[in-house]
Protein backbone atom coordinates (compact mmCIF):
# COMPACT_ATOMS: atom_id res chain seq x y z
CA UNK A 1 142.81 132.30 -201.11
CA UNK A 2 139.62 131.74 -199.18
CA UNK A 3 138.21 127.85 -198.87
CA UNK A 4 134.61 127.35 -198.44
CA UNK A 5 132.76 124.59 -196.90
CA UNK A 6 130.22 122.67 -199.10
CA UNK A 7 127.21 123.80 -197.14
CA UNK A 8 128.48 127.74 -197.69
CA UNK A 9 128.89 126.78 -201.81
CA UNK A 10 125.07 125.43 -201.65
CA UNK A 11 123.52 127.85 -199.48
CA UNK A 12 125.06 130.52 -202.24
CA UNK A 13 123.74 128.44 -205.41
CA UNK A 14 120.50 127.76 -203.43
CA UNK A 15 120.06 132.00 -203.03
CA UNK A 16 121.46 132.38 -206.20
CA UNK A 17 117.42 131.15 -207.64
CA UNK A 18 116.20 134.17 -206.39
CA UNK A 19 117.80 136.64 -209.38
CA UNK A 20 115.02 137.53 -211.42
CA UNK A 21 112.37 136.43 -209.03
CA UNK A 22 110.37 139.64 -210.19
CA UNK A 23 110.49 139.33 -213.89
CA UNK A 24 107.31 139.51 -216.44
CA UNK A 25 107.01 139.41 -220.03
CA UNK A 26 107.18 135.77 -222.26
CA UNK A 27 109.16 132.81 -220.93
CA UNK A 28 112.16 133.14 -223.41
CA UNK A 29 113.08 136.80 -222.60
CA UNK A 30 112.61 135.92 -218.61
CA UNK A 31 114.87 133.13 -218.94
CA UNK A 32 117.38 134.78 -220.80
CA UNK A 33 117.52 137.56 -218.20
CA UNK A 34 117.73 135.07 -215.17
CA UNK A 35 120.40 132.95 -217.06
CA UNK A 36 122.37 136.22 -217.34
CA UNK A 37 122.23 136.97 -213.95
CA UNK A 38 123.16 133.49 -212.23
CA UNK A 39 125.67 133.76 -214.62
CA UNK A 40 127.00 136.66 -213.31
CA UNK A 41 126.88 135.54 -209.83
CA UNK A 42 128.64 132.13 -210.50
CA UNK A 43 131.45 134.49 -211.96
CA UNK A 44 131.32 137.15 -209.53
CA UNK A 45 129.97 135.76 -205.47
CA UNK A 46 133.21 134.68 -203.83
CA UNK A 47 131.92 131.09 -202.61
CA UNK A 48 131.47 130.24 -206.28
CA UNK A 49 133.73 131.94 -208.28
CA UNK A 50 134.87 130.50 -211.36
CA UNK A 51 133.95 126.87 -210.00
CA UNK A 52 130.85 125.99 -211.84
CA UNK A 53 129.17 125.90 -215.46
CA UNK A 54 125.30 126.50 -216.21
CA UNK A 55 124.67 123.44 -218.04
CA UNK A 56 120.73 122.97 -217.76
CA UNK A 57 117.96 125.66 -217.05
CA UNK A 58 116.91 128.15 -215.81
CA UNK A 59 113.54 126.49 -216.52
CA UNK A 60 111.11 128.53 -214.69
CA UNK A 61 107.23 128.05 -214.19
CA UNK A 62 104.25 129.89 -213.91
CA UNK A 63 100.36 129.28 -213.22
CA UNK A 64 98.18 130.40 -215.99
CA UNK A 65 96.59 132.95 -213.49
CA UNK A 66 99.65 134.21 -212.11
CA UNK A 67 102.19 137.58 -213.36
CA UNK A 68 104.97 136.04 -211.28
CA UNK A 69 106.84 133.04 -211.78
CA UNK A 70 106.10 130.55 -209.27
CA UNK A 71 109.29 128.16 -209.65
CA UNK A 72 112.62 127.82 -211.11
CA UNK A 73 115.65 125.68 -211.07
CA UNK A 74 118.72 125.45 -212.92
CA UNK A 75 121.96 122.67 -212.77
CA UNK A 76 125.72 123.35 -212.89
CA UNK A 77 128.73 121.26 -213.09
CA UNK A 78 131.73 121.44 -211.41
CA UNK A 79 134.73 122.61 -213.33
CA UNK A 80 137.07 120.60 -211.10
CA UNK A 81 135.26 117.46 -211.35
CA UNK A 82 133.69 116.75 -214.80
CA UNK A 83 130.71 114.45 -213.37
CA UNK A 84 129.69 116.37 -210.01
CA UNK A 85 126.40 118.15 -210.23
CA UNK A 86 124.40 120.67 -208.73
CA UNK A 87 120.30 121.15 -208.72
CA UNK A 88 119.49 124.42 -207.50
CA UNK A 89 115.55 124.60 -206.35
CA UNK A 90 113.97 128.32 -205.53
CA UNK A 91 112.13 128.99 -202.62
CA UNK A 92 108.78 130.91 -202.62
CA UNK A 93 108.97 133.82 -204.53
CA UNK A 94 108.27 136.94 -202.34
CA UNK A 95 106.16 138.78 -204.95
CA UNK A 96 103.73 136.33 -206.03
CA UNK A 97 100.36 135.52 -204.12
CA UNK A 98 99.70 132.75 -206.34
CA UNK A 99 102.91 130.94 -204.88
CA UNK A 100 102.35 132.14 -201.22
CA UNK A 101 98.88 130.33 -201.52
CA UNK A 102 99.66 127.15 -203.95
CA UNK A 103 102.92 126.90 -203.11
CA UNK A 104 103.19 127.41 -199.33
CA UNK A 105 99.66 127.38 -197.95
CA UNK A 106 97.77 124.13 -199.39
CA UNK A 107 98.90 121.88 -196.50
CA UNK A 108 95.59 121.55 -195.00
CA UNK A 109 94.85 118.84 -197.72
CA UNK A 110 97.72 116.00 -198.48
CA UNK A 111 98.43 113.11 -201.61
CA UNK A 112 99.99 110.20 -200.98
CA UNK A 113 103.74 109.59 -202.37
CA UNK A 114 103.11 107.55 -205.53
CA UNK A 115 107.05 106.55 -205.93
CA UNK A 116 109.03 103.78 -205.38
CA UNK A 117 108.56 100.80 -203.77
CA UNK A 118 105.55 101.05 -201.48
CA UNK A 119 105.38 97.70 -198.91
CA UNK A 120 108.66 99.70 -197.14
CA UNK A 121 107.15 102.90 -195.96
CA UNK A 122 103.12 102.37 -196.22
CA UNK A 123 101.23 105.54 -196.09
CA UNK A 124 103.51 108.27 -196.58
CA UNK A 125 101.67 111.62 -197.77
CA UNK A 126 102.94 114.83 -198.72
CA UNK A 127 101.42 118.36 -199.24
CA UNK A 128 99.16 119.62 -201.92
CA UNK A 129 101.87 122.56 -201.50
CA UNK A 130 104.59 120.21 -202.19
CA UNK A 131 103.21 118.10 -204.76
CA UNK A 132 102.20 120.75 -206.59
CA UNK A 133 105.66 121.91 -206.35
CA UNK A 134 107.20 118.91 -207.37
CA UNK A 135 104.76 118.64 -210.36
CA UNK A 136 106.14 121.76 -211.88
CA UNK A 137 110.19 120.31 -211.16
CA UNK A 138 109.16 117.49 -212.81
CA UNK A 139 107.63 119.46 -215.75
CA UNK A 140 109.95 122.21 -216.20
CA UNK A 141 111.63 121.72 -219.74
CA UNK A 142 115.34 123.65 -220.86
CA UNK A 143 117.23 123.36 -223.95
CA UNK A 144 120.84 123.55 -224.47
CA UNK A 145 123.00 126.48 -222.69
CA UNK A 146 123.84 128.55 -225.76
CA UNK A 147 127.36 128.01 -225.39
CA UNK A 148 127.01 124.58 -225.07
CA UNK A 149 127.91 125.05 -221.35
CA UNK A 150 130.90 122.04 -221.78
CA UNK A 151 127.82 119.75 -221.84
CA UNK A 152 127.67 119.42 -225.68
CA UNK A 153 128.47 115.54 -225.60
CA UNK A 154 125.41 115.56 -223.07
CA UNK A 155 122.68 117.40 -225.11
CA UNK A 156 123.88 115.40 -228.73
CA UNK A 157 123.43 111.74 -226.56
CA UNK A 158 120.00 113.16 -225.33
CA UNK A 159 119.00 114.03 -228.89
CA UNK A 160 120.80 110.75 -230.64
CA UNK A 161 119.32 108.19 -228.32
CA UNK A 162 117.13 108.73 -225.32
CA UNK A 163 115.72 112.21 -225.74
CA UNK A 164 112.58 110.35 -227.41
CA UNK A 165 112.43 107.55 -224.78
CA UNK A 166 111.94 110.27 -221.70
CA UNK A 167 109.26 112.71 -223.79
CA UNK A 168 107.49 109.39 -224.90
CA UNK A 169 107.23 108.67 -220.77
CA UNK A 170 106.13 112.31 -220.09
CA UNK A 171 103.23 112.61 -222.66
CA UNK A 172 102.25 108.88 -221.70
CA UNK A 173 101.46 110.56 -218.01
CA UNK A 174 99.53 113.33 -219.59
CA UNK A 175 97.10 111.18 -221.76
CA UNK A 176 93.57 111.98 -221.68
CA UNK A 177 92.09 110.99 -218.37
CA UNK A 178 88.70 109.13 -219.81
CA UNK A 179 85.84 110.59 -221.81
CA UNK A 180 83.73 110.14 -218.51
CA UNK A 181 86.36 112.04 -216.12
CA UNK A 182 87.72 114.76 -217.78
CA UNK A 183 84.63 116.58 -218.44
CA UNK A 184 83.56 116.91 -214.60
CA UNK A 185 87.38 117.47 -214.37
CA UNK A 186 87.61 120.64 -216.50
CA UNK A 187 84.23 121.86 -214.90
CA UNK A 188 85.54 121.77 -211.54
CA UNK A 189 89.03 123.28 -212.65
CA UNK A 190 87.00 126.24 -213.80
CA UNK A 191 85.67 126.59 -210.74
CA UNK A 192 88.46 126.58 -208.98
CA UNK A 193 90.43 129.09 -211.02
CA UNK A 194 87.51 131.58 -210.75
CA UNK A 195 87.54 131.29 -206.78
CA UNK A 196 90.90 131.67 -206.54
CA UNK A 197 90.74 135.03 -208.17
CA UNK A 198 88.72 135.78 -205.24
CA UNK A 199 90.59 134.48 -202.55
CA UNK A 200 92.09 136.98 -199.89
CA UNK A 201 95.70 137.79 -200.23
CA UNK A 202 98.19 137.12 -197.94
CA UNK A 203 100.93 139.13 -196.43
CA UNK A 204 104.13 138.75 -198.71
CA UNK A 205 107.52 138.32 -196.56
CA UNK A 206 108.16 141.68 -198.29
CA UNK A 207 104.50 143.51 -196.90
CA UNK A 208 105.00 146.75 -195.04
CA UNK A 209 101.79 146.75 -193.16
CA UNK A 210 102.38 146.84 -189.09
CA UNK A 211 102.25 143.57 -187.56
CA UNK A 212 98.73 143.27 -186.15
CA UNK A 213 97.35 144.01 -189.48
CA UNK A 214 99.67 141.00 -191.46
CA UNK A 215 98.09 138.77 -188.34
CA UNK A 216 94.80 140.30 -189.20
CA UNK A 217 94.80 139.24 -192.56
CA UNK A 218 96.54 135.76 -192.18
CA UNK A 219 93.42 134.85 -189.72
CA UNK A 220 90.74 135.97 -192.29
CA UNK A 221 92.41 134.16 -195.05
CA UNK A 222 92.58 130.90 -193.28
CA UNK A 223 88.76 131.39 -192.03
CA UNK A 224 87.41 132.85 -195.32
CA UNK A 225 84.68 131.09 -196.45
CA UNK A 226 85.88 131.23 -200.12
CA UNK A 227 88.98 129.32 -199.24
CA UNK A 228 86.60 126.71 -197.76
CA UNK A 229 84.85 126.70 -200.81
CA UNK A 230 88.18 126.87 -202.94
CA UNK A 231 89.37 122.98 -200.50
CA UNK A 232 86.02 121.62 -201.40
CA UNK A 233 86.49 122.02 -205.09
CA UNK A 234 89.48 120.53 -204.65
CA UNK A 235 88.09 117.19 -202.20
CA UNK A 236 85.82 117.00 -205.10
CA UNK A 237 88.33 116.49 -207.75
CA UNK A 238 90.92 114.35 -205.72
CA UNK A 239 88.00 112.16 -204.84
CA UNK A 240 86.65 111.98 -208.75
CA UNK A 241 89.87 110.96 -209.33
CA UNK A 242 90.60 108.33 -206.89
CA UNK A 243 86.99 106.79 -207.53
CA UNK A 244 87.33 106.92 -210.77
CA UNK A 245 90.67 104.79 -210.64
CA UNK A 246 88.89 102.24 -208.10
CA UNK A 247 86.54 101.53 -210.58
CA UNK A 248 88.50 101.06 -213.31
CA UNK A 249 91.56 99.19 -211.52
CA UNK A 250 93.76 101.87 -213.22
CA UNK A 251 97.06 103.22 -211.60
CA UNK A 252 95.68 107.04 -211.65
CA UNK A 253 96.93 109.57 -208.99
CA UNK A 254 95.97 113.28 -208.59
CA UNK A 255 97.79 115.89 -210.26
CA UNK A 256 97.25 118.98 -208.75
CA UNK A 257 99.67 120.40 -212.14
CA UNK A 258 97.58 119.10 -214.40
CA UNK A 259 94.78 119.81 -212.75
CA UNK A 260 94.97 123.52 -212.78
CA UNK A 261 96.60 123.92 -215.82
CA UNK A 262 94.36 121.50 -218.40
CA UNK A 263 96.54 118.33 -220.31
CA UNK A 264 96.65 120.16 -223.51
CA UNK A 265 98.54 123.20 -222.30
CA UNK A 266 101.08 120.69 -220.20
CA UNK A 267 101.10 118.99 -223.53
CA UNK A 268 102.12 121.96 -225.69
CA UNK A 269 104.93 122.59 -222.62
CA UNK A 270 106.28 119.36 -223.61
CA UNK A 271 107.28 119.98 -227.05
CA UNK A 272 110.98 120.97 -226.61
CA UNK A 273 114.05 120.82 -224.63
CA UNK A 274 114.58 118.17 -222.09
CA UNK A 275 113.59 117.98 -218.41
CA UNK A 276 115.82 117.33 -215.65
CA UNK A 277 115.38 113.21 -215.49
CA UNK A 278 116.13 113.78 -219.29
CA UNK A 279 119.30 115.50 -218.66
CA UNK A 280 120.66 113.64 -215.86
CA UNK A 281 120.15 110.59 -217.37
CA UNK A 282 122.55 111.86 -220.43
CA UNK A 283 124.55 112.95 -217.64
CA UNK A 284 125.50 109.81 -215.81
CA UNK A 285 125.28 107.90 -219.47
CA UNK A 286 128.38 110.03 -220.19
CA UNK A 287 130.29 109.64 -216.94
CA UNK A 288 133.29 108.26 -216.59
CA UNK A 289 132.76 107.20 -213.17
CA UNK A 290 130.40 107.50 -210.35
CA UNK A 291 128.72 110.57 -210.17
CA UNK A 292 127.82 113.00 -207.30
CA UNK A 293 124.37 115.15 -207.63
CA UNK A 294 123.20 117.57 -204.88
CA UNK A 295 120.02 119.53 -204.36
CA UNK A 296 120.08 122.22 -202.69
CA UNK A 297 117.04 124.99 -201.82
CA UNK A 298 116.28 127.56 -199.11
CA UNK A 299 112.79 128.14 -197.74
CA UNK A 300 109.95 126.26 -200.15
CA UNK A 301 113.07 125.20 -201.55
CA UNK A 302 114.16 123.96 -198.07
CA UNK A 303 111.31 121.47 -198.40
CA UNK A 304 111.10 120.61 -202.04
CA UNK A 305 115.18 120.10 -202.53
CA UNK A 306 114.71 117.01 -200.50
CA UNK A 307 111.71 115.92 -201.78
CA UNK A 308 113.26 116.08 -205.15
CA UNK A 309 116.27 114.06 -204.19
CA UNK A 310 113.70 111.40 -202.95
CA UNK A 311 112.09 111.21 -206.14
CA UNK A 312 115.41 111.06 -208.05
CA UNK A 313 116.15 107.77 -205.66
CA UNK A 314 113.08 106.45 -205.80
CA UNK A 315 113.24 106.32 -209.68
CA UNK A 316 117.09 105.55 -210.13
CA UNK A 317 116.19 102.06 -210.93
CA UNK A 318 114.47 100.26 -208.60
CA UNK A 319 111.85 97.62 -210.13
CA UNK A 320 109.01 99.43 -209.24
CA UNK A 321 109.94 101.96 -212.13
CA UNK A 322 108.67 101.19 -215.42
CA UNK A 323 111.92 101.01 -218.02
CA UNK A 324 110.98 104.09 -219.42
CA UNK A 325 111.56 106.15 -216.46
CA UNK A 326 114.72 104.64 -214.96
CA UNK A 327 117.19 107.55 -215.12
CA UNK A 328 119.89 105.58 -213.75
CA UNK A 329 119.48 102.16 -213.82
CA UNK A 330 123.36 101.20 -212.80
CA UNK A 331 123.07 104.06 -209.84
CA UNK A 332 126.48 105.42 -211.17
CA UNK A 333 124.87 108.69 -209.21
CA UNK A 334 125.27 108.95 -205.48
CA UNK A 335 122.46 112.08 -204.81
CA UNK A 336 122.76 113.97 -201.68
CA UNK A 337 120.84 117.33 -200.23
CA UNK A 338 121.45 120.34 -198.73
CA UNK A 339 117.89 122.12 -197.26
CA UNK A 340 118.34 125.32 -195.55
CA UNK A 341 114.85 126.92 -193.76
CA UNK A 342 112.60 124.97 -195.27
CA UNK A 343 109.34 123.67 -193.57
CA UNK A 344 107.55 120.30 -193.98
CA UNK A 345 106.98 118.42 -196.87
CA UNK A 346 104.71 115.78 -195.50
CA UNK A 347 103.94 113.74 -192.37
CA UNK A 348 105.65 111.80 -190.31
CA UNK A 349 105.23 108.32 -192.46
CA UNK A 350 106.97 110.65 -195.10
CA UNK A 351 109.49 111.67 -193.35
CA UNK A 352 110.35 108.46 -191.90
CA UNK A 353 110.97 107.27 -195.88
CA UNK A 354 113.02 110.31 -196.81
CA UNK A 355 115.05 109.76 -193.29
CA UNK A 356 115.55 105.71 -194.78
CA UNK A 357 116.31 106.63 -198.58
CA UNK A 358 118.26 109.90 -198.32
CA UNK A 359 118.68 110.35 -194.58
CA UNK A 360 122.55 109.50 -195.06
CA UNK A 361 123.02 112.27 -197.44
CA UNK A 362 120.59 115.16 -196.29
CA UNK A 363 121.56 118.13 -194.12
CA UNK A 364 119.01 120.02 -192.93
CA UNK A 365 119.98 123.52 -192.13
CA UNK A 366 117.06 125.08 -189.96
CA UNK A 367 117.87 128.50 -187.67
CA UNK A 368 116.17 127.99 -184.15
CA UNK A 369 114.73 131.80 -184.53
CA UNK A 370 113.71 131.08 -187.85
CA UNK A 371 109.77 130.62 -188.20
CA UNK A 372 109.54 128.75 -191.49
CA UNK A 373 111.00 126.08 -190.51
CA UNK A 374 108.63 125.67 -187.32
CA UNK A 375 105.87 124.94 -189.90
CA UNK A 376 103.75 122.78 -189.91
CA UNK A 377 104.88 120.69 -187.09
CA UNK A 378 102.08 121.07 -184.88
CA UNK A 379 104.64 121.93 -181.60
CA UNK A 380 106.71 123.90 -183.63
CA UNK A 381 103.72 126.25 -184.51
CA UNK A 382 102.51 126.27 -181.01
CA UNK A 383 106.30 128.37 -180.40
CA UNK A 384 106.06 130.86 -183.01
CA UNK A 385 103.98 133.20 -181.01
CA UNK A 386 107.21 133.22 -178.39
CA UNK A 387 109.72 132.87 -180.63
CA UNK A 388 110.74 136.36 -180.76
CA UNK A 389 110.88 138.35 -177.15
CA UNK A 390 111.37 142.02 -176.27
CA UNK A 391 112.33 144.41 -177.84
CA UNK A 392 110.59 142.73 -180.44
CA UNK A 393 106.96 143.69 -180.77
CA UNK A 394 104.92 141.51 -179.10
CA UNK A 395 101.57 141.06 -181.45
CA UNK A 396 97.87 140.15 -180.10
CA UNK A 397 95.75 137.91 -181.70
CA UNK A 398 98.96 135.48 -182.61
CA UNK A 399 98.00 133.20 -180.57
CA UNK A 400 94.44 132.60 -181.62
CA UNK A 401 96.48 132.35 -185.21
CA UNK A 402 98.58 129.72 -184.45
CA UNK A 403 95.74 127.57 -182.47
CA UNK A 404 93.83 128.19 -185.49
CA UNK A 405 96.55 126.76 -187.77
CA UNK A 406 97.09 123.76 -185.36
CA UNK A 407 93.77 122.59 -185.85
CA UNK A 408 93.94 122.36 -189.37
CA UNK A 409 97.19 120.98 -189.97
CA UNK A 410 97.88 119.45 -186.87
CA UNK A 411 95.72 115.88 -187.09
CA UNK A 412 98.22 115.38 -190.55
CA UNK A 413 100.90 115.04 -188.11
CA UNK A 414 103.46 116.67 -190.32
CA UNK A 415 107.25 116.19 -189.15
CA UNK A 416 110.94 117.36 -190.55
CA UNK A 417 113.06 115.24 -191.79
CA UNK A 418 116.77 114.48 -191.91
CA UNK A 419 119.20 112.91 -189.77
CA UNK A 420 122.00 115.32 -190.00
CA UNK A 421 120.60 118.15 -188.64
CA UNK A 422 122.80 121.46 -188.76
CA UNK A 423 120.46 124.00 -185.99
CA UNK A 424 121.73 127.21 -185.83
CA UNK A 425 121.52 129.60 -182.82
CA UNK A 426 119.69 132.57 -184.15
CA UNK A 427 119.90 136.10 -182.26
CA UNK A 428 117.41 138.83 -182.24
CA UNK A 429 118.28 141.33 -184.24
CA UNK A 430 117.98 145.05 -182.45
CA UNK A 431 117.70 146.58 -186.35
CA UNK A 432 114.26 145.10 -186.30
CA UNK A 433 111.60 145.81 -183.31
CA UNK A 434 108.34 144.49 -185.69
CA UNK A 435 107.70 140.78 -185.43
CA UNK A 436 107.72 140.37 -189.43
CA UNK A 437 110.83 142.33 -189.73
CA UNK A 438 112.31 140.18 -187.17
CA UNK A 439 110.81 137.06 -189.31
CA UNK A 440 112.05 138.52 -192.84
CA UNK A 441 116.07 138.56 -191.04
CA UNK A 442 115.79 135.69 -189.70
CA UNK A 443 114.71 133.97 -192.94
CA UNK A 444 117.15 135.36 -194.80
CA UNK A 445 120.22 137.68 -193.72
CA UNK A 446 120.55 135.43 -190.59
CA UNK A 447 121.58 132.32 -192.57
CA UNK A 448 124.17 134.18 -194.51
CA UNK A 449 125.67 136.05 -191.14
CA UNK A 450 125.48 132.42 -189.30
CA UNK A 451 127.29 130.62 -192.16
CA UNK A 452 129.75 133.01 -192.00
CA UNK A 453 129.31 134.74 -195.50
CA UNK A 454 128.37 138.14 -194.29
CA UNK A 455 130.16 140.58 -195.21
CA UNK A 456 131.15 138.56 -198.26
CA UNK A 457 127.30 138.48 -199.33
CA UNK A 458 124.10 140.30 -198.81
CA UNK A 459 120.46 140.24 -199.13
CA UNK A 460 120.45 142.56 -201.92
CA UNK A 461 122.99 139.76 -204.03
CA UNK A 462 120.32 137.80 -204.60
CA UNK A 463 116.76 139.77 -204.16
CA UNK A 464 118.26 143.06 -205.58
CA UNK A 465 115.66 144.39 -208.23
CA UNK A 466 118.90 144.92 -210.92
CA UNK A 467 119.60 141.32 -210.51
């Protein structure tokens, strides 16, 4: 019988958020569908076969302009050890344009880390990209697996005698801003919902156009004046916001989730089923002993896995966290992370806090031919436009891209973290002379063939339409 290393079991959970990624229709009936098939896959994909239970999720999310969801995330628990956890985290999904530009793309603008205690690492700022994405982690609600998923003891001591205590927290964060503030608040959030229906589109990973016409359309998106107009809207509001918190002497951050959504609607999402803090802190309430939580992600994923795991840390129980939202306040959890081809979170200031908090415990998978993971280090992006030689086409103009995406990005001196660092050796791939091809393999089917789960898996286990 075959043994797997840990980092081949979470690369397969990590792809396994990608079943589904295409679904439409009401939130219920997509969930239902997705649960199915990472059900399946936890029964069926050799790595982890019979090993683990669907006890939380999927809770997926979705912008109010968007078809597609933009997020999802799930947990499991290992059968052969009652109080060892997994968070799964998807990556961008490759059919929606809202995510390519929310969810990958805002890192021209950052927020600063608002969690734990903040005399240690001063400073540290992450991505409207990856706060947002964190917002909607943080949000995402699931009720009870429908066959009580071995968890029932779990879901009864949520209901019985914190359940109340964690929704009580939530709603206090979505109060109403201020009678002054949330007026010039909703008028700008207007605004910036009807620009973004007229912002370019990006190339998906999944576009067929030829190369020079994905670079084409990458350098008019950046320079379009109604994504200008779309980051001013946005200065505007992070700026009402922190003024308006000067002024008052109140602890008030930006929510870029509650932002674009409106309170009210987050409010409504709030009325059933328990988020992740909720559930993990029934979790480790039940445990017998010390438990052990990963989070694992691939690409976005890659980036917001350990961001997660940060927050999780930085809210265990540390003093700085109101009572309220203490999930763990004995640390009986020990959380660790597993990020494979993810980019940067934040800058260097946050990186050097993730490295301190979670360093220990995070591997960082990155592939060397791989381009997300390049981003948005200012020297990494400066190799993309070499990254891939002949026979690969070689594309004009990507250049001028990449200095024009260095300019941005590059005075927020972004930087990767982790301080186990697992680099793999990509190769070119002859199957694929276009650049974006190239960049599609290595994002994806290179990880699998390098981890050595090719043949065993494929592409198609995880992005296949009937999944």
């Amino acid at each position: 019988m075959a043994t797997f290393s840990e980092e081949q079991v979470m690369l397969t959970l990590a792809a396994l958020t990608y079943r589904g990624f295409h679904k439409v229709g009401g939130a219920a009936l997509r969930e239902d569908e997705m649960r199915d098939a990472i059900r399946r896959g936890l029964a069926e994909l050799k790595p982890v076969r019979g090993g683990w239970d669907l006890v939380w999720g999927p809770a997926s999310y979705r912008l109010p302009f968007t078809l597609f969801d933009d997020a999802l995330m799930y947990v499991v628990r290992a059968r052969d050890h009652a109080d060892r956890y997994v968070v799964a985290v998807r990556g961008t999904n490759p059919v929606s344009a809202t995510d390519w530009l929310f969810g990958d793309l805002w890192v021209s603008r950052q927020l600063p880390w608002p969690y734990g205690v903040q005399s240690r690492f001063p400073g540290a700022m992450i991505s409207l990209s990856t706060a947002l994405g964190l917002s909607m982690l943080q949000h995402m609600r699931s009720g009870p697996p429908p066959d009580g998923g071995g968890v029932r003891g779990i879901w009864q001591f949520l209901d019985d005698q914190i359940g109340d205590g964690f929704r009580r927290s939530a709603a206090k964060t979505l109060e109403p801003i201020g009678a002054t503030l949330a007026p010039a608040l909703r008028s700008l959030r207007d605004e910036v919902r009807e620009i973004a229906a007229r912002l370019p589109r990006p190339p998906g990973a999944l576009d067929a156009e030829d190369d020079v016409k994905v670079v084409e359309r990458l350098r008019g998106a950046l320079a379009s004046p109604v994504r200008q107009e779309l980051l001013a809207r946005i200065d505007d509001a992070m700026a009402r916001v922190d003024d308006s918190a000067q002024r008052h002497r109140a602890r008030l951050s930006f929510d870029l989730l509650r932002f674009l959504e409106g309170g009210s609607r987050l409010r409504a999402a709030l009325q059933s089923g328990h988020d992740l803090r909720s559930f993990l802190a029934g979790a480790v309430s039940q445990a017998s002993g010390a438990v052990d939580l990963v989070v694992t992600g691939h690409s976005k994923g890659g980036a917001l896995a350990p961001t997660l795991a940060l927050w999780l840390v930085d809210t265990q129980g540390e003093d700085s966290v109101s009572p309220d939202e203490r999930w763990d306040p004995e640390r009986k959890a020990t959380i660790r992370c597993y990020a494979y081809a993810g980019p940067t979170a934040g800058d260097a200031a946050f990186a050097a806090r993730s490295d301190a908090i979670i360093g220990p415990h995070c591997h960082r998978i990155p592939n060397v031919k791989d381009i997300v993971p390049h981003a948005w280090e200012a020297e990494g992006i400066r190799r993309i436009p070499r990254l891939y030689p002949e026979p690969v086409n070689q594309i004009p103009g990507l250049d001028e891209l990449a200095a024009q995406v260095i300019e941005e990005v590059g005075p927020l001196c972004y930087r990767q973290i982790g301080l186990h660092v697992h680099t793999l050796e990509g190769q070119i791939s002859d199957r694929y002379h276009s650049f974006f091809g190239q960049l599609v393999y290595q994002h994806l089917e290179s990880y699998l063939e390098q981890l050595g789960l090719h043949p065993l898996l494929a592409v198609d286990d995880f992005f296949g339409p009937w999944h």
